[in-house]
N, C-alpha and C. Protein backbone atom coordinates (compact mmCIF):
# COMPACT_ATOMS: atom_id res chain seq x y z
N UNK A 1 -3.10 67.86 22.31
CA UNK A 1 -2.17 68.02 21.20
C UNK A 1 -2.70 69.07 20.24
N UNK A 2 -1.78 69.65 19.64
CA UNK A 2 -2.02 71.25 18.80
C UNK A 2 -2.61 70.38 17.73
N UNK A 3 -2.21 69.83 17.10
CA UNK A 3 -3.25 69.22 15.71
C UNK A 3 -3.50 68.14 15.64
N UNK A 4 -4.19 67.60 16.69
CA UNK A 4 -5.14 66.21 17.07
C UNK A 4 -5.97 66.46 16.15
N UNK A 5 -6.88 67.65 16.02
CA UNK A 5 -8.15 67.22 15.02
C UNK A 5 -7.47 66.95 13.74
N UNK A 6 -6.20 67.65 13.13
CA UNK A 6 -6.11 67.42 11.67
C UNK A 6 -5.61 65.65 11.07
N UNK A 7 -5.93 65.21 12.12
CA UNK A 7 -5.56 63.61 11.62
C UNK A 7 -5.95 63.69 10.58
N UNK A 8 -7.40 63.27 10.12
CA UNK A 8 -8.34 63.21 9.08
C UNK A 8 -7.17 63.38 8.11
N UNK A 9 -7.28 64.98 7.76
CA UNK A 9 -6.20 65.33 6.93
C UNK A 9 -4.94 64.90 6.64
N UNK A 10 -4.16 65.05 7.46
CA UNK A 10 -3.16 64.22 7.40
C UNK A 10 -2.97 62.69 6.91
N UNK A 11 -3.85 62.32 7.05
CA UNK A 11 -4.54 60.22 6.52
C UNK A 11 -4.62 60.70 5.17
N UNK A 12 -5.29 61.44 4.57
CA UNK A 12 -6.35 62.07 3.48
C UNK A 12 -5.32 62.81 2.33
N UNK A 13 -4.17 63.60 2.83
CA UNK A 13 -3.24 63.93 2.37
C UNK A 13 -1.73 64.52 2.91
N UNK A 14 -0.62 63.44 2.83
CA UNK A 14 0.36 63.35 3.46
C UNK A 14 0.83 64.58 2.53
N UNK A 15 2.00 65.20 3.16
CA UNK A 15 3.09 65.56 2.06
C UNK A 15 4.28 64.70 1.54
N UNK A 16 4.41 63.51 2.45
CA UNK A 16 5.46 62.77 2.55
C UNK A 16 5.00 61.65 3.35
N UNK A 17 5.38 60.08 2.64
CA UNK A 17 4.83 59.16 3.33
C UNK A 17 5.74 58.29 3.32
N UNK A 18 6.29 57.31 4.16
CA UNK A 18 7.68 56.59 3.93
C UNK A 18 7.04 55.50 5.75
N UNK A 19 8.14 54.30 5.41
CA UNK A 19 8.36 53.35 6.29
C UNK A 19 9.27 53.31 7.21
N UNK A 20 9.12 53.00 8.62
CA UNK A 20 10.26 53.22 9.88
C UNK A 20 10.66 52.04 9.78
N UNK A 21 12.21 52.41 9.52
CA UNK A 21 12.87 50.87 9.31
C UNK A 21 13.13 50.52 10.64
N UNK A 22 12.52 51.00 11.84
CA UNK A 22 13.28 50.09 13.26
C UNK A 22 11.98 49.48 13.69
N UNK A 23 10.75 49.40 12.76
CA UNK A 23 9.37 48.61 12.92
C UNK A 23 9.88 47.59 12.67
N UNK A 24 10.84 46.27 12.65
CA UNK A 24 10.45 45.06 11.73
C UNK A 24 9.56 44.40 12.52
N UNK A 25 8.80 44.06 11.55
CA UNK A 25 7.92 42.53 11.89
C UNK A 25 6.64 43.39 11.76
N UNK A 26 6.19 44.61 11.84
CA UNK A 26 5.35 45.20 11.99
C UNK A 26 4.74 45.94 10.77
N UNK A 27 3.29 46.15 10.14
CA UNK A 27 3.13 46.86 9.56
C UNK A 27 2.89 48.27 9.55
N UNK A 28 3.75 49.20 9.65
CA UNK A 28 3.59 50.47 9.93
C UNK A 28 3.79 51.17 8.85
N UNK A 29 3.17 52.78 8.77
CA UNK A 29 3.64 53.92 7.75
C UNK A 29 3.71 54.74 8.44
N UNK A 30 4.47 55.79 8.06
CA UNK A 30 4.31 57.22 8.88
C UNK A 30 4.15 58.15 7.66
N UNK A 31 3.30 59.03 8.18
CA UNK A 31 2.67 60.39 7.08
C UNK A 31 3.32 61.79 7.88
N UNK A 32 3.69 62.60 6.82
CA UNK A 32 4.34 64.06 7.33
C UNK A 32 2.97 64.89 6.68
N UNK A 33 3.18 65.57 7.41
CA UNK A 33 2.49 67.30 6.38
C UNK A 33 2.94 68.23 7.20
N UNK A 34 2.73 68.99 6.57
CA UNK A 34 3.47 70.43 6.40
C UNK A 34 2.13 71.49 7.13
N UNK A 35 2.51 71.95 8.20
CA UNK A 35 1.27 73.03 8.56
C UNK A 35 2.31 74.27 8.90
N UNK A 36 2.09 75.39 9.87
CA UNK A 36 3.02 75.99 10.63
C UNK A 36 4.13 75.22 11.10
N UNK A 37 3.87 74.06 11.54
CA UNK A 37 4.62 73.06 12.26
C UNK A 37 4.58 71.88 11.29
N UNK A 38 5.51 70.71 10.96
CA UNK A 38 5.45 69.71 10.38
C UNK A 38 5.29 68.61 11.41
N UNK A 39 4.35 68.04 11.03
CA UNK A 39 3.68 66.52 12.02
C UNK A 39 3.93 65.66 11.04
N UNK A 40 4.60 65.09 12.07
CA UNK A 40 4.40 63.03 11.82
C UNK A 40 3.34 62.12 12.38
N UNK A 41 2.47 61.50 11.75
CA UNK A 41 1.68 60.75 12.28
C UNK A 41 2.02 59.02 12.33
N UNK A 42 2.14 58.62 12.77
CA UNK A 42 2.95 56.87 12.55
C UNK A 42 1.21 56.22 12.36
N UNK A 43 1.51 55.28 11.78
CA UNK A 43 0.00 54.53 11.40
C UNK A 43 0.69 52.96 11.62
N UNK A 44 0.08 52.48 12.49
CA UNK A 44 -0.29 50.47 12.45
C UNK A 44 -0.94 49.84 12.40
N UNK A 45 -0.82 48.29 12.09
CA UNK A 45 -1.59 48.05 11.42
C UNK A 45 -1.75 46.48 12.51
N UNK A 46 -2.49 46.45 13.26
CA UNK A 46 -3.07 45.32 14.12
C UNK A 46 -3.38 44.23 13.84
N UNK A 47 -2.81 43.37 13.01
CA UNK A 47 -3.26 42.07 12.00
C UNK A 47 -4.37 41.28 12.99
N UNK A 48 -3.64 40.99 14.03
CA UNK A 48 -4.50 39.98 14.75
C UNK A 48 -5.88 40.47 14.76
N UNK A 49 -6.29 41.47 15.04
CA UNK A 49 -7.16 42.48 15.47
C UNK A 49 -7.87 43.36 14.29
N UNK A 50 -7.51 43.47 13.32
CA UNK A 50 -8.65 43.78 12.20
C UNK A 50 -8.22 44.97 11.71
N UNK A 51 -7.71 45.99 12.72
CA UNK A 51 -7.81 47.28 12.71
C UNK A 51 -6.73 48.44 12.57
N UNK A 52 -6.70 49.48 11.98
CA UNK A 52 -5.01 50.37 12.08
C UNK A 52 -5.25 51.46 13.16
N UNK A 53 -4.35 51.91 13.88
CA UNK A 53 -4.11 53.03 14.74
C UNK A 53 -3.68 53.61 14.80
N UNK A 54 -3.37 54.99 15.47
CA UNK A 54 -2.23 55.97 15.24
C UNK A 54 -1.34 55.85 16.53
N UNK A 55 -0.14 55.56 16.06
CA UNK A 55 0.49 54.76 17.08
C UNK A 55 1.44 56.22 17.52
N UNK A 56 1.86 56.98 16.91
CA UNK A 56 2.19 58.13 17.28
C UNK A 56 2.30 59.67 16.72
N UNK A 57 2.39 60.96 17.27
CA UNK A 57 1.54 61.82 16.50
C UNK A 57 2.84 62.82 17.28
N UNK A 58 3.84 63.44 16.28
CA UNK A 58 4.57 64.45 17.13
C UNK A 58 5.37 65.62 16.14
N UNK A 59 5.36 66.72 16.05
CA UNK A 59 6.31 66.99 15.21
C UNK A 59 7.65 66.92 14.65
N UNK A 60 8.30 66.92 13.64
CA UNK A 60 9.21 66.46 13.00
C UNK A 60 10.11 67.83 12.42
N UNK A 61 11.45 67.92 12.82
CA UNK A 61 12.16 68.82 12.24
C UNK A 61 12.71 68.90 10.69
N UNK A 62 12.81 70.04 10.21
CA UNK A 62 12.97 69.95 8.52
C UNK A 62 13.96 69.92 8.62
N UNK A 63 14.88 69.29 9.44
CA UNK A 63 16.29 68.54 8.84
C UNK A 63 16.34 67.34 8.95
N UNK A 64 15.26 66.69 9.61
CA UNK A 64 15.00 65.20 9.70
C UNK A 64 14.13 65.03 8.65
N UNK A 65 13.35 65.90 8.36
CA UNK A 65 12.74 65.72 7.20
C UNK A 65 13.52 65.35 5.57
N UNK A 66 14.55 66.35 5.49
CA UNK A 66 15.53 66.26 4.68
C UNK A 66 16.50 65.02 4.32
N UNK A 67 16.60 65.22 5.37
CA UNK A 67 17.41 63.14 5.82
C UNK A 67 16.95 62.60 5.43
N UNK A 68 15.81 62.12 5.78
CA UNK A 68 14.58 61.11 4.98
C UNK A 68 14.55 61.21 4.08
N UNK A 69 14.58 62.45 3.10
CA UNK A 69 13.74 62.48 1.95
C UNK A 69 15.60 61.19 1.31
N UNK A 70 16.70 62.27 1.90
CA UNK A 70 17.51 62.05 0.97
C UNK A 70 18.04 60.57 0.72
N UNK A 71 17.89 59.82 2.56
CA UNK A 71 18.05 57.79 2.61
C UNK A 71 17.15 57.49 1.81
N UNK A 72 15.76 58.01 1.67
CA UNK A 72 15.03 57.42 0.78
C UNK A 72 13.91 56.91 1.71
N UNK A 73 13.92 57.05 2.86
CA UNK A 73 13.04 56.25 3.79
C UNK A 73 11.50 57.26 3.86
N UNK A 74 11.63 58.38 3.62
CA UNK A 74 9.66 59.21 2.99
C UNK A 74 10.11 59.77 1.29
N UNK A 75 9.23 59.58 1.30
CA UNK A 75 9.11 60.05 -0.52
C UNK A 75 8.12 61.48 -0.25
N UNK A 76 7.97 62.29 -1.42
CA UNK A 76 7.08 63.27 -1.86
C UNK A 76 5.65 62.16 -2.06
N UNK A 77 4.53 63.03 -1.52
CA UNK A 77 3.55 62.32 -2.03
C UNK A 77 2.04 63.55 -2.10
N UNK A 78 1.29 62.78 -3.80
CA UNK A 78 0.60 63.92 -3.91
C UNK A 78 -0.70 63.29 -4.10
N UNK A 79 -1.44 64.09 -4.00
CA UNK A 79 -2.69 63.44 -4.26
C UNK A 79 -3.79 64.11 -5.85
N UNK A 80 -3.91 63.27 -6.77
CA UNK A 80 -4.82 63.55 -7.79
C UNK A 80 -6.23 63.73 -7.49
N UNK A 81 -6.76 65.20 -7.54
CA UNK A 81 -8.20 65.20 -7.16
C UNK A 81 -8.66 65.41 -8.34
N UNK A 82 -7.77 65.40 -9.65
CA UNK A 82 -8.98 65.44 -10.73
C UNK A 82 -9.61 63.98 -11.30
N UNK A 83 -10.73 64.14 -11.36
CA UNK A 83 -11.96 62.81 -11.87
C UNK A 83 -11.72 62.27 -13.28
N UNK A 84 -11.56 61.65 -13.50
CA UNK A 84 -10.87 60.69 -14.54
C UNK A 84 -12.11 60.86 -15.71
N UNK A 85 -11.93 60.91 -16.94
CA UNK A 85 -13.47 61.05 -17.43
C UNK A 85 -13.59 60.39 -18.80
């Protein structure tokens, strides 16, 4: 996969983070970012089992992106790196 290594990143800072409403029963998120290409990473969450995974990793078109933003199902999301003092 073209941006397997940027998981990290992507975990670290989404551009857009929202819930798949055809998960029920499940704890899942999915994270977008924005590179050349926009990736979706899906994240779960294994209750029985302790642990979260990346349950799927594929790119996402900016009109599905748009959709989303506009049902409401990913939001904008940013991250504060300044240190509180």
């Amino acid at each position: 996969m073209k941006y397997i290594d940027y998981v990290p990143d992507i975990i670290e800072s989404p551009d857009y983070v929202g819930i798949n409403p055809n998960e029920d029963g499940t704890e899942s998120v999915e994270l977008i970012k924005r590179y050349r290409d926009n990736i979706l990473v899906g994240i779960k969450l294994d209750e029985e089992n302790g642990y979260l995974y990346v349950s799927t990793m594929h790119d996402i078109q900016e009109g599905k992106i748009n959709r989303r933003l506009h049902s409401g199902r990913i939001k904008e999301f940013s991250v504060d790196t300044k240190e509180n003092k």
